[in-house]
Protein backbone atom coordinates (compact mmCIF):
# COMPACT_ATOMS: atom_id res chain seq x y z
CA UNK A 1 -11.14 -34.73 22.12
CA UNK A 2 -11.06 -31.54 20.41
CA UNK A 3 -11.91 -33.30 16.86
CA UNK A 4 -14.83 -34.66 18.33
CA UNK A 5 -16.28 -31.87 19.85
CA UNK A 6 -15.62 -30.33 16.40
CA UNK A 7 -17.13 -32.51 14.39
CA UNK A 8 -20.33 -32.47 16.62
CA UNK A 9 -20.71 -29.00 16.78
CA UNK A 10 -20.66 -28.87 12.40
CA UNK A 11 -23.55 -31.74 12.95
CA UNK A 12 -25.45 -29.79 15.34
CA UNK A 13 -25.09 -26.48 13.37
CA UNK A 14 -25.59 -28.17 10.39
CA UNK A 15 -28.35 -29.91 11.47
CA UNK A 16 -30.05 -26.45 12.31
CA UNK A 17 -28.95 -24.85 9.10
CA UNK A 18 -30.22 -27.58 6.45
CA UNK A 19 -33.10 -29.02 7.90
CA UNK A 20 -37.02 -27.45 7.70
CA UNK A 21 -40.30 -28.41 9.56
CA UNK A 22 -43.07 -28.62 7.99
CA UNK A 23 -46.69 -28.66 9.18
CA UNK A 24 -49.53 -30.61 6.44
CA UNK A 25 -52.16 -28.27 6.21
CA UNK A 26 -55.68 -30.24 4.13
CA UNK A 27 -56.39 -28.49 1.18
CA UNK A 28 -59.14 -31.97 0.36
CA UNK A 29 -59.97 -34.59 2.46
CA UNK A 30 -61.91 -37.40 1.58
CA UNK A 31 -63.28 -40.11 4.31
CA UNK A 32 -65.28 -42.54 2.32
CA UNK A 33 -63.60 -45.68 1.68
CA UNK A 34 -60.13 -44.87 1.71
CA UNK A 35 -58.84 -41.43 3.38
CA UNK A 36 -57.75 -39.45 0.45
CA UNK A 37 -55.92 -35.89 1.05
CA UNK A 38 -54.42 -33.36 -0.85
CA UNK A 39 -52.52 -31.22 1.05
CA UNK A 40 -49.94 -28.46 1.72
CA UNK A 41 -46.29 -28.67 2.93
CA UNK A 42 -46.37 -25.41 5.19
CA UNK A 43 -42.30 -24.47 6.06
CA UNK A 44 -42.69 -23.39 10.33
CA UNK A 45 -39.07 -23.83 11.08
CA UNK A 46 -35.96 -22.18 8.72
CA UNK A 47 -38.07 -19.63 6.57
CA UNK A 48 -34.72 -18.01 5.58
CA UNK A 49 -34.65 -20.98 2.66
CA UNK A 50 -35.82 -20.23 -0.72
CA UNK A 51 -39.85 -20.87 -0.18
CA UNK A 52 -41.30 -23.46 -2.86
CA UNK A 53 -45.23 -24.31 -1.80
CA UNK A 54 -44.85 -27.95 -1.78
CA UNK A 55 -48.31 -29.78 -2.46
CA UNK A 56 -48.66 -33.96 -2.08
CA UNK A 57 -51.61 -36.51 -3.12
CA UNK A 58 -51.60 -39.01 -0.70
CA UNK A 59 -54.04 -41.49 1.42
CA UNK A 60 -54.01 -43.99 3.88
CA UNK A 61 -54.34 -48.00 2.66
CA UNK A 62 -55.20 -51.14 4.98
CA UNK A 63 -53.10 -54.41 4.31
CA UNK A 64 -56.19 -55.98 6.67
CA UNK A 65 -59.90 -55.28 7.54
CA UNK A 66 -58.61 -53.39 10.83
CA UNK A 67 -57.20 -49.28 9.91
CA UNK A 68 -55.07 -50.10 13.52
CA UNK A 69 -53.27 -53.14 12.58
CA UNK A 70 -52.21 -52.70 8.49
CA UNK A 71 -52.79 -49.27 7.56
CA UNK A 72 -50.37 -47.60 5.87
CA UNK A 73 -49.59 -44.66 3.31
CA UNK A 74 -49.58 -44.05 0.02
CA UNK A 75 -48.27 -41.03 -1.91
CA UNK A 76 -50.08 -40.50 -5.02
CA UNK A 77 -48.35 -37.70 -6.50
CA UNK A 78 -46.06 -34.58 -4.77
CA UNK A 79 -44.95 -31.46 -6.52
CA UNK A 80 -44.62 -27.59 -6.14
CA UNK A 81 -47.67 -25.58 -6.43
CA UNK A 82 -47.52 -25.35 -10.59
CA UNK A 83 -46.97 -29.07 -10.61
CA UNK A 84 -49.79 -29.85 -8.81
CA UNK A 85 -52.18 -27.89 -10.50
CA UNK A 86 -51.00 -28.77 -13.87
CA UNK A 87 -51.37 -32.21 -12.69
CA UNK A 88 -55.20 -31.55 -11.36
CA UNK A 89 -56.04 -29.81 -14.50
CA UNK A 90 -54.51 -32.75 -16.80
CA UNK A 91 -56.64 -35.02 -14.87
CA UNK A 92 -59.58 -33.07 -15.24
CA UNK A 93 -58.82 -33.03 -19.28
CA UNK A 94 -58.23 -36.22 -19.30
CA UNK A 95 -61.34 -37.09 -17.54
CA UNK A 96 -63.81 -35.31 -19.68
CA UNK A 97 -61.88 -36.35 -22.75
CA UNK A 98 -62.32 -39.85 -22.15
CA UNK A 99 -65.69 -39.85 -20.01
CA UNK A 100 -67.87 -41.87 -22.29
CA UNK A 101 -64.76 -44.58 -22.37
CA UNK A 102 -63.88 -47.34 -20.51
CA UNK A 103 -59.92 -48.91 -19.82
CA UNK A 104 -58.16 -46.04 -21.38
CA UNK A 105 -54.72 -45.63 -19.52
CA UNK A 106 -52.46 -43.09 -19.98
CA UNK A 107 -49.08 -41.38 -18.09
CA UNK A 108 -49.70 -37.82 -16.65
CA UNK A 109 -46.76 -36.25 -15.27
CA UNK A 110 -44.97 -39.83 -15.04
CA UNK A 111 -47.56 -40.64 -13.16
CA UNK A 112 -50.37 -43.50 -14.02
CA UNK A 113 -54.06 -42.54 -14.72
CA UNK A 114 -56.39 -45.10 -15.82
CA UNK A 115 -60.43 -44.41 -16.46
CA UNK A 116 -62.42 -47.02 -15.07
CA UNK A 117 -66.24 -48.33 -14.61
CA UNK A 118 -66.91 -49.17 -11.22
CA UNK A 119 -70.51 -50.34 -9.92
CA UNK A 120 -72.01 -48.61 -12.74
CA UNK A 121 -69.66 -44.72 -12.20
CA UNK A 122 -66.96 -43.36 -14.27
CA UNK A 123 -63.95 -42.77 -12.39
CA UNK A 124 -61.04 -41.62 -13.01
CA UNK A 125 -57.79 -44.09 -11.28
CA UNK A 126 -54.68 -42.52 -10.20
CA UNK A 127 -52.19 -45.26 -9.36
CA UNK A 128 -48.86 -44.56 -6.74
CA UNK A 129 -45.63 -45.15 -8.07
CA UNK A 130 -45.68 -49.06 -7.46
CA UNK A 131 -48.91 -49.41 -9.26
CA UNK A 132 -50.12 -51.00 -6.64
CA UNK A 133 -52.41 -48.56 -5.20
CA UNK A 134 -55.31 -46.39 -6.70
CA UNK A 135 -57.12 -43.39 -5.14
CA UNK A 136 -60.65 -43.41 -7.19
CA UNK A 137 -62.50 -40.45 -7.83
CA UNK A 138 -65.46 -39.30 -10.21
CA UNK A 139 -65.38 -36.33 -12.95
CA UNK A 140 -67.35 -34.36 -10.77
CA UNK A 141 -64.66 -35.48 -7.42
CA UNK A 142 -62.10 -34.30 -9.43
CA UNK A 143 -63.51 -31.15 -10.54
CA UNK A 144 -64.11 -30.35 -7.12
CA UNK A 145 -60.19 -31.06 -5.75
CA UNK A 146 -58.99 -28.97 -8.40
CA UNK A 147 -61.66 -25.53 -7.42
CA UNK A 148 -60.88 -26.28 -3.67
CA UNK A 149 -56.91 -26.24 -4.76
CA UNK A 150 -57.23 -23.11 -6.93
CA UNK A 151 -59.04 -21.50 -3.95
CA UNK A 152 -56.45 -22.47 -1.21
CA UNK A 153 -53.86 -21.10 -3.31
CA UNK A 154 -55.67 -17.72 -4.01
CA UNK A 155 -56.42 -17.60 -0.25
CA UNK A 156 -53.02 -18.31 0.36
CA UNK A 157 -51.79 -15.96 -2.76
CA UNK A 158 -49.52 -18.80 -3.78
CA UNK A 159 -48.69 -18.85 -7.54
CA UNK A 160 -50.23 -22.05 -9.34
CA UNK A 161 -50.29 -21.01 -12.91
C-alpha cells in the first residue's frame, strides 16, 4: 500500500512540476477561405521554467463542405520567437525574389514553400509537414503577417532578431 501511495504522490508532484499551460494568444488571423492564424504560446501556469516565446502557423482544414463535421487542424510551421521571424522574413525574400515566377519550390526552414498562380494572383504556398495541406497567401499577405509579428513582439518586448 505504501508503494502505491508513493508512486502516486511522485506522479502527482511530478505532474505539477513538469507540465505548463499555455493560453494561444492571435498575433494574425485570417477568415477568408480557410482560417489561417499565427499565434503565440503564452506560459499561465509554471512560470518558474526557463521562458522561450513559442510562436505556431497553423489553420483549420475541412475533409467535407460542412466546418462541423470534417474540420480539422493543420500546423504549418512552430518555433521560438527568432525562428519564426526568420521564417516570416525568408518567406518574404523568397516571395519578392521569385514574384514574377511561376512553380518555383523551395525548403525554408525544412519546411515546403512553393510560389504559385492562382485565378490570375501570385501567392506564395506554404505546405504542413505531410504536404498535404497549403495555407495561401499574397506578397502583400505576407508582408503584412510579418509587420503585425514584429509589432506583437515589440509590444510584448519579446526578442525576435
Amino acid at each position: 500500500m505504501k508503494k502505491i501511495t508513493s508512486i502516486a504522490l511522485v506522479c502527482i508532484v511530478s505532474a505539477n512540476l513538469f507540465s505548463q499551460t499555455y493560453k494561444l494568444e492571435t498575433v494574425f488571423s485570417d477568415n477568408s477561405s480557410d482560417k489561417t492564424y499565427l499565434s503565440h504560446w503564452k506560459v499561465i501556469e509554471n512560470e518558474k521554467q526557463a521562458k522561450t516565446d513559442i510562436f505556431s502557423l497553423w489553420g483549420y482544414q475541412n475533409y467535407f463542405d460542412s466546418r462541423d463535421d470534417g474540420s480539422y487542424e493543420v500546423e504549418y510551421f512552430k518555433g521560438n520567437s527568432k525562428d519564426v521571424y526568420q521564417f516570416l522574413s525568408s518567406i518574404v525574400a523568397f516571395s519578392e525574389k521569385y514574384k514574377n515566377e511561376d512553380n518555383i519550390v523551395t525548403y525554408i526552414c525544412n519546411v515546403q514553400v512553393k510560389i504559385s498562380t492562382y485565378f490570375g494572383y501570385k501567392n506564395t504556398l506554404v505546405y504542413d509537414r505531410e504536404h498535404k495541406v497549403i495555407c495561401r497567401f499574397t506578397l502583400k499577405r505576407w508582408n503584412e503577417i510579418l509587420a503585425k509579428y514584429v509589432s506583437y513582439c515589440d509590444n510584448h518586448n519579446i526578442n525576435y532578431k
